[in-house]
PDB file of N, CA and C in Angstrom:
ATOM      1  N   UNK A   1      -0.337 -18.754   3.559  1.00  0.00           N
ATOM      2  CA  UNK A   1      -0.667 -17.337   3.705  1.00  0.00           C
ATOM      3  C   UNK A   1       0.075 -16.535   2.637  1.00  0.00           C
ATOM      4  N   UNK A   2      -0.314 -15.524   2.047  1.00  0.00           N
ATOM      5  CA  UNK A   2      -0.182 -14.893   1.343  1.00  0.00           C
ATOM      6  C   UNK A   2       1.325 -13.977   1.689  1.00  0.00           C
ATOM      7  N   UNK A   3       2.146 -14.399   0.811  1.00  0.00           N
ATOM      8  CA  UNK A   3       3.225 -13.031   1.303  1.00  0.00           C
ATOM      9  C   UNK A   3       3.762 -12.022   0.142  1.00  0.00           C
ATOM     10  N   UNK A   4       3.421 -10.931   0.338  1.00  0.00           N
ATOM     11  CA  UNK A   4       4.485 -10.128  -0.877  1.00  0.00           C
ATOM     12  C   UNK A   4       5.547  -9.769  -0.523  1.00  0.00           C
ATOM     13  N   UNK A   5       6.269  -9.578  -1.947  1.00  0.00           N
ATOM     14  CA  UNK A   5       7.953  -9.199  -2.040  1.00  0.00           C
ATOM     15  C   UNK A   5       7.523  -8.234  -1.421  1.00  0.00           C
ATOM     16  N   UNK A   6       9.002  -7.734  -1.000  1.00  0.00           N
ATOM     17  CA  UNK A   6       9.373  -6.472   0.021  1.00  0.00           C
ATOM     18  C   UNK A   6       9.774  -5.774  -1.176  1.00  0.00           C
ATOM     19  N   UNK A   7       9.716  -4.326  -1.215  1.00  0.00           N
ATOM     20  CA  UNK A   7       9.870  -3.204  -2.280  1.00  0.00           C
ATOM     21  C   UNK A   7      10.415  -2.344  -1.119  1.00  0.00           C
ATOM     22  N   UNK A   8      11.292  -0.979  -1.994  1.00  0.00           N
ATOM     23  CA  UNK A   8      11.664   0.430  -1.348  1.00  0.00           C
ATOM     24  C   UNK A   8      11.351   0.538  -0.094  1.00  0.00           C
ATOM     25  N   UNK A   9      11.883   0.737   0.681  1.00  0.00           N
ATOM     26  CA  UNK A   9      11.622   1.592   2.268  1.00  0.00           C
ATOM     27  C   UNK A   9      10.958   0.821   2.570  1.00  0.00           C
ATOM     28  N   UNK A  10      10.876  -0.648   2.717  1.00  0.00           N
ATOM     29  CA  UNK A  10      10.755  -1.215   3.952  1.00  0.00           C
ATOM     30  C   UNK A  10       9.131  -1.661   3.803  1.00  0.00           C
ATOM     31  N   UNK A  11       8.725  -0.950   2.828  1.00  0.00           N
ATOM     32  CA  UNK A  11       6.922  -1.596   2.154  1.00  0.00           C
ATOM     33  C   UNK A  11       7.112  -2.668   1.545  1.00  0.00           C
ATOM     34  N   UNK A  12       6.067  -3.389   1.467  1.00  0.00           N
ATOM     35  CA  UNK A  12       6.376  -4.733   0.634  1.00  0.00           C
ATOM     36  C   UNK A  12       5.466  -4.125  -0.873  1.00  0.00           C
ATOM     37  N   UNK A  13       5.071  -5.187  -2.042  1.00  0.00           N
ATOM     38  CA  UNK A  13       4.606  -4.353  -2.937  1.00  0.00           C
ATOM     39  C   UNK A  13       3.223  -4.476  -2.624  1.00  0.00           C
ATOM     40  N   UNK A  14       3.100  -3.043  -3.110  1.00  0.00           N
ATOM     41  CA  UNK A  14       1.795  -2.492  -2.192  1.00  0.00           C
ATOM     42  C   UNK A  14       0.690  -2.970  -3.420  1.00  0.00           C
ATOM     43  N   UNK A  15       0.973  -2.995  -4.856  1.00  0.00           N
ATOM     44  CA  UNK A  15       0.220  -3.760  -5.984  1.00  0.00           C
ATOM     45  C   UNK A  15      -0.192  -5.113  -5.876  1.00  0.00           C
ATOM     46  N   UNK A  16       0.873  -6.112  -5.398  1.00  0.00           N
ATOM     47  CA  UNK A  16       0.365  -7.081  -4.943  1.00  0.00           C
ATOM     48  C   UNK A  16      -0.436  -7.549  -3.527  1.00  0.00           C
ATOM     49  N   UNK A  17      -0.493  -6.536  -2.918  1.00  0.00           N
ATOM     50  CA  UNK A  17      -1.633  -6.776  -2.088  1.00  0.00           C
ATOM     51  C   UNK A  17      -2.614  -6.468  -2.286  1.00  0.00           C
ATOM     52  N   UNK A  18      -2.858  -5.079  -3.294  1.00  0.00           N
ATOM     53  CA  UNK A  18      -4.285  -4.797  -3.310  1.00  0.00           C
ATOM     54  C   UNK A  18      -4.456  -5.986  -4.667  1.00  0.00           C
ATOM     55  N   UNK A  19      -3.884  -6.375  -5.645  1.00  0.00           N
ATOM     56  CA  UNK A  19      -4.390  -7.279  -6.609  1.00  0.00           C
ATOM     57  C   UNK A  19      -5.197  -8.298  -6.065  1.00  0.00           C
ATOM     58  N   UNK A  20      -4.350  -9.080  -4.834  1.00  0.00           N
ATOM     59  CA  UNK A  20      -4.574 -10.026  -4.222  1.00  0.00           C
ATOM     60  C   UNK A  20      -6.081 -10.140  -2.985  1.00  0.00           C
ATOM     61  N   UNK A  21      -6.206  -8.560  -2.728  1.00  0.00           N
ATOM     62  CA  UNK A  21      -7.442  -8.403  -2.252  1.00  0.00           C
ATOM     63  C   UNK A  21      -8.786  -7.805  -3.410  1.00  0.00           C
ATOM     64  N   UNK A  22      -8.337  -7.925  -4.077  1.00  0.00           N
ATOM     65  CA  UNK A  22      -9.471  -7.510  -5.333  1.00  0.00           C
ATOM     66  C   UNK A  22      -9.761  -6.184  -5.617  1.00  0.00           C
ATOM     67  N   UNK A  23      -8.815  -5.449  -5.049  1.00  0.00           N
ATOM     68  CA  UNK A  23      -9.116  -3.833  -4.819  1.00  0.00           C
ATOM     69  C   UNK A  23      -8.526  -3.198  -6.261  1.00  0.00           C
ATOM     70  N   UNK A  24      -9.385  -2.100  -6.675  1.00  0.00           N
ATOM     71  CA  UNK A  24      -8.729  -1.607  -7.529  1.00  0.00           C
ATOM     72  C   UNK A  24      -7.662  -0.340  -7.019  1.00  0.00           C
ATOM     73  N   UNK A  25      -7.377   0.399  -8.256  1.00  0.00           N
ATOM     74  CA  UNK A  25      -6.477   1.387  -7.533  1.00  0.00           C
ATOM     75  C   UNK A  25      -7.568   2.567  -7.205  1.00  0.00           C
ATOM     76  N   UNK A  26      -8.863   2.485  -8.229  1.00  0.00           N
ATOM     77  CA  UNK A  26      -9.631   4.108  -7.891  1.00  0.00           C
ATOM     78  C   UNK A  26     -10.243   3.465  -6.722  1.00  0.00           C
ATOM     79  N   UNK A  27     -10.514   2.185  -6.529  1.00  0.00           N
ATOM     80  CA  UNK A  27     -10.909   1.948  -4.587  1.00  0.00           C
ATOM     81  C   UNK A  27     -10.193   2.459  -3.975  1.00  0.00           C
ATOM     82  N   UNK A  28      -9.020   1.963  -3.938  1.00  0.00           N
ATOM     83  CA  UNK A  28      -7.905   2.592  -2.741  1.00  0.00           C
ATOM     84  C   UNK A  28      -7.850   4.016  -2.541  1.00  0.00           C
ATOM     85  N   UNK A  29      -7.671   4.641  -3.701  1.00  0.00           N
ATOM     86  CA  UNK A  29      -7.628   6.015  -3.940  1.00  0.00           C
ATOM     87  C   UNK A  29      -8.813   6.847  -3.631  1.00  0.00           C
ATOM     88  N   UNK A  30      -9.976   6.349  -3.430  1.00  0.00           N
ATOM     89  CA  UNK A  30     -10.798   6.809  -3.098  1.00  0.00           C
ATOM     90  C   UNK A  30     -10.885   7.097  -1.530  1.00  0.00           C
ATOM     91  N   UNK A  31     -10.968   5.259  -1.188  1.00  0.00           N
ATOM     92  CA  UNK A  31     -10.998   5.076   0.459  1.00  0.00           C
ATOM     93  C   UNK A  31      -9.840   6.036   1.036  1.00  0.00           C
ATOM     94  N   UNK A  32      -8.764   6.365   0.533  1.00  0.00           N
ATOM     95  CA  UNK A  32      -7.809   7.541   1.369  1.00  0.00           C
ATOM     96  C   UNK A  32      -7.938   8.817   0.808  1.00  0.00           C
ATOM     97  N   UNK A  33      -9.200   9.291   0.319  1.00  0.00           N
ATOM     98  CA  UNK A  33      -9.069  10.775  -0.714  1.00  0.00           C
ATOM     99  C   UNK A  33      -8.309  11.262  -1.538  1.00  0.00           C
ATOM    100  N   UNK A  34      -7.613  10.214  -1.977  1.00  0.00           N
ATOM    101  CA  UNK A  34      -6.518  10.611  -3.344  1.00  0.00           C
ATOM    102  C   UNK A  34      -7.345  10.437  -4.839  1.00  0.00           C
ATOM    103  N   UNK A  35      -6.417  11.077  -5.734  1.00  0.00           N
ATOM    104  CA  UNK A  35      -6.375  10.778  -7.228  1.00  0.00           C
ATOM    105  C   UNK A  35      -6.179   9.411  -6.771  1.00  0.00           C
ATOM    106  N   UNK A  36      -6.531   8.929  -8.434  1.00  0.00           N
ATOM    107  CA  UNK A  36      -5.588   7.599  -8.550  1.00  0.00           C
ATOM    108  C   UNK A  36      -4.469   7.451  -9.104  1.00  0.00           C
ATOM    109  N   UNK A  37      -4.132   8.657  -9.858  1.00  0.00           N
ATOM    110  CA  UNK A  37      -2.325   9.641 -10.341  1.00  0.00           C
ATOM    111  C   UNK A  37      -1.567   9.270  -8.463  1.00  0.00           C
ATOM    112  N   UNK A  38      -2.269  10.088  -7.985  1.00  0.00           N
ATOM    113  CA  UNK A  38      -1.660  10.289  -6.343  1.00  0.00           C
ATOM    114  C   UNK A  38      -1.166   9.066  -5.223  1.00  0.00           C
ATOM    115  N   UNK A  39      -1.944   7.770  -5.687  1.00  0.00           N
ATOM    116  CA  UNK A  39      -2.140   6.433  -5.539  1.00  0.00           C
ATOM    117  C   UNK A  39      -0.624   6.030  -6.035  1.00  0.00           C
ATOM    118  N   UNK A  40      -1.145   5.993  -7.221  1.00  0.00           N
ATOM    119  CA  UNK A  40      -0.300   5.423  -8.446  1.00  0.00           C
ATOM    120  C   UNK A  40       0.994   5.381  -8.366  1.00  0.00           C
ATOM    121  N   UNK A  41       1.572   6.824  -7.736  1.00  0.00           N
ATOM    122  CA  UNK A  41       2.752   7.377  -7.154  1.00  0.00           C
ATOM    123  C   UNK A  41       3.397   6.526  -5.707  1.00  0.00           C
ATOM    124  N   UNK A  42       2.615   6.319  -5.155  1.00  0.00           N
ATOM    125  CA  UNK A  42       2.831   5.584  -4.140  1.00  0.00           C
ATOM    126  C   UNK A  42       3.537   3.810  -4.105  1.00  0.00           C
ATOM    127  N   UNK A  43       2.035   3.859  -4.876  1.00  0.00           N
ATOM    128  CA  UNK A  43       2.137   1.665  -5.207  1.00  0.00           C
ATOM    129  C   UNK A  43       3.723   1.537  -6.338  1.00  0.00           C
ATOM    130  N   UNK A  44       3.687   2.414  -7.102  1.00  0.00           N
ATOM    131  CA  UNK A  44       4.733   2.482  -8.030  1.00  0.00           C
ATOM    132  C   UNK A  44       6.146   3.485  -7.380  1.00  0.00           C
ATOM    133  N   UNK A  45       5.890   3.106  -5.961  1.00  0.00           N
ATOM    134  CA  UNK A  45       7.570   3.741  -5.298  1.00  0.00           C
ATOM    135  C   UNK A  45       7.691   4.938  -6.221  1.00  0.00           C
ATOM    136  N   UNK A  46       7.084   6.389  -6.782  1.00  0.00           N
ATOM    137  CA  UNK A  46       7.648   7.315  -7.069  1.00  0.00           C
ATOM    138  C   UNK A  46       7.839   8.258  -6.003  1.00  0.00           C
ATOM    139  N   UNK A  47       6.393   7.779  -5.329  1.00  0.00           N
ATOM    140  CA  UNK A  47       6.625   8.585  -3.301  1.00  0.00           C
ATOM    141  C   UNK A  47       6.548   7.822  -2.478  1.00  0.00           C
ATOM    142  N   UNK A  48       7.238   8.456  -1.101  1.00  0.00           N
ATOM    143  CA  UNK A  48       8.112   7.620  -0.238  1.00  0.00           C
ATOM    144  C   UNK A  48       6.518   7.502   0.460  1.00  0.00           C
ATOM    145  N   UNK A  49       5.788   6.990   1.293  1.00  0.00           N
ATOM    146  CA  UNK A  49       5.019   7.518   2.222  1.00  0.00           C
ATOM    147  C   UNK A  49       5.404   7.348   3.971  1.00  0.00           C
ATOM    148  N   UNK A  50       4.825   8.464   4.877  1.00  0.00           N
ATOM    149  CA  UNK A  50       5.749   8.219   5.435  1.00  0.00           C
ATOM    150  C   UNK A  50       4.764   7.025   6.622  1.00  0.00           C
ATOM    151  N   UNK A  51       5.346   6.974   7.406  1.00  0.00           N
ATOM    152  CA  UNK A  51       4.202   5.901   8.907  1.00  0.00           C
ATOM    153  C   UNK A  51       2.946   6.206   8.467  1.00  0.00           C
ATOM    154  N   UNK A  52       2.308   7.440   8.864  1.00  0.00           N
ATOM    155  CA  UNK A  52       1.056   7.847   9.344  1.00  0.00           C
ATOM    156  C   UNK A  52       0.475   7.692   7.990  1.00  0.00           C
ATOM    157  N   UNK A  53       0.858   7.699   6.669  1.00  0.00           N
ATOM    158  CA  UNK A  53       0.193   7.063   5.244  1.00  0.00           C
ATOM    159  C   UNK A  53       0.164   5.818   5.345  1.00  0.00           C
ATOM    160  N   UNK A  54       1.358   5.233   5.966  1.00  0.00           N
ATOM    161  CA  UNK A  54       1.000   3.387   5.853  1.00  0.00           C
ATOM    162  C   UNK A  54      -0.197   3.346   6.609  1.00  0.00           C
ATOM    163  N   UNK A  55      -0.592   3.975   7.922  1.00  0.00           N
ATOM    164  CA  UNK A  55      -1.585   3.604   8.934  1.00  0.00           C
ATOM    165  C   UNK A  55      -3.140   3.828   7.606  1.00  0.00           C
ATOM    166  N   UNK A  56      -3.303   4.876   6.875  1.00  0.00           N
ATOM    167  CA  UNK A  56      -4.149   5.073   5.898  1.00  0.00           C
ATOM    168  C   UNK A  56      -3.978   4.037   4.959  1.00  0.00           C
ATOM    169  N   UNK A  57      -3.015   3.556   4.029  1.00  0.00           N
ATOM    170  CA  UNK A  57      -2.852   2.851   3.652  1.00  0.00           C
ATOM    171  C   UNK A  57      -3.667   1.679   3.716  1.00  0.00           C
ATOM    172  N   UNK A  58      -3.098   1.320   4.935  1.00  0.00           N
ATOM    173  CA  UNK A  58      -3.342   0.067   5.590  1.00  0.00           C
ATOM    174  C   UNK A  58      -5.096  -0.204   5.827  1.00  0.00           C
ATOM    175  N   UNK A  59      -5.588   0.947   6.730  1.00  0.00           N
ATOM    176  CA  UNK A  59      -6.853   0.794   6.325  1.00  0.00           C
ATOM    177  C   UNK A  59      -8.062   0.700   4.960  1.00  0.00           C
ATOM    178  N   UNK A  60      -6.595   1.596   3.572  1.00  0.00           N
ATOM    179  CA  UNK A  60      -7.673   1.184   2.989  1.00  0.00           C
ATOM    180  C   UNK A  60      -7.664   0.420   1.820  1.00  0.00           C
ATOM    181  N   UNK A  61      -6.416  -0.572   2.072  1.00  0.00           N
ATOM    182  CA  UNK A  61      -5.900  -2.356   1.709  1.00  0.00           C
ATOM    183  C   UNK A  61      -7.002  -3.312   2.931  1.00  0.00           C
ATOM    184  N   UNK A  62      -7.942  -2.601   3.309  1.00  0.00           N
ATOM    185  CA  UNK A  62      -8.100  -3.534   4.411  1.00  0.00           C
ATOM    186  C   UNK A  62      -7.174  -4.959   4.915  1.00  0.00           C
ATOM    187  N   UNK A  63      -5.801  -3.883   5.536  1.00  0.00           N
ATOM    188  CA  UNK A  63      -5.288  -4.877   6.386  1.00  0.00           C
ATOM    189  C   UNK A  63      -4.537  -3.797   7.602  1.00  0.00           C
ATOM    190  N   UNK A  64      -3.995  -5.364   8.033  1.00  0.00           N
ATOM    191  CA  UNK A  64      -3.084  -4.734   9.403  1.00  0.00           C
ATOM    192  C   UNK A  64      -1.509  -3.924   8.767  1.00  0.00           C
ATOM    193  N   UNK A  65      -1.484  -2.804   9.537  1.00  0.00           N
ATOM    194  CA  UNK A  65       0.085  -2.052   8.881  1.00  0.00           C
ATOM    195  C   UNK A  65       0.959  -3.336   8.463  1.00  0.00           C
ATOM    196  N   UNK A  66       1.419  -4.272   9.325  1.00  0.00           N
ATOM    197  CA  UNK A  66       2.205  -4.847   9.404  1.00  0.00           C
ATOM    198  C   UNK A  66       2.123  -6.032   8.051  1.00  0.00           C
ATOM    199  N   UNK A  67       1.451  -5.902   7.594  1.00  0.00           N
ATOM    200  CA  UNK A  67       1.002  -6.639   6.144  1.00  0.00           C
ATOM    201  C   UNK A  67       1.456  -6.208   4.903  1.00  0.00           C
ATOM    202  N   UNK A  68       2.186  -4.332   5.391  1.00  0.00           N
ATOM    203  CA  UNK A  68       2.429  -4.041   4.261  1.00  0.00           C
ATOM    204  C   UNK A  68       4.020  -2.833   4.532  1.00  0.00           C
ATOM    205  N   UNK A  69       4.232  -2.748   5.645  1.00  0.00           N
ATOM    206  CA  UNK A  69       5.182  -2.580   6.183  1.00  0.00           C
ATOM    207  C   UNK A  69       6.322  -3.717   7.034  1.00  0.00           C
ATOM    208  N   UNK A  70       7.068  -3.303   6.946  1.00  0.00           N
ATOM    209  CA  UNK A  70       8.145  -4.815   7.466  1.00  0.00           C
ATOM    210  C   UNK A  70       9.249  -3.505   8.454  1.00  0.00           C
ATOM    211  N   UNK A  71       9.306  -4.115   9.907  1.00  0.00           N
ATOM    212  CA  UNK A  71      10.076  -3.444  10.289  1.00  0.00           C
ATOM    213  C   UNK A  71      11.310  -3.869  10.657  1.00  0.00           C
ATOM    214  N   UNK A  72      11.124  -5.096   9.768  1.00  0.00           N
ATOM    215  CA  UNK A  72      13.203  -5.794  10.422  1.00  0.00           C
ATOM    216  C   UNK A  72      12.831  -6.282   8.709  1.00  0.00           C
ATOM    217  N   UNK A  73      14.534  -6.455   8.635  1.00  0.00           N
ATOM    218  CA  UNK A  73      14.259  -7.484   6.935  1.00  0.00           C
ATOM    219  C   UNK A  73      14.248  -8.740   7.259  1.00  0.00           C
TER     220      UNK A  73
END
């Protein structure tokens, strides 16, 4: 099974999951109504996001939160 490194605050890297699901970034950015500047900020830890973005996130990595959040190390 697929695992990514853990990155900043407890996300793992959020690039290697969408690489790994074939997603681009203007997909992602789309599926949650962002730029892909606004994205970009995110996958590249310049913003924190908080829960309720991972839950968006998460839906639109098509996966489960917990795929891309880690709540113990």
């Amino acid at each position: 099974m697929f695992q990514p490194r853990l990155c900043e605050n407890k996300f793992v890297c959020l690039k290697e999951v969408r690489k790994a699901k074939g997603i681009t970034q203007a997909e992602v950015a789309s599926r949650m109504g962002f730029t892909v500047a606004r994205y970009s900020d995110i996958e590249n830890n310049r913003k924190k996001p908080s829960i309720l973005l991972a839950l968006k996130l998460a839906r639109a990595l098509e996966c489960n939160i917990s795929e891309i959040y880690r709540l113990s190390d």
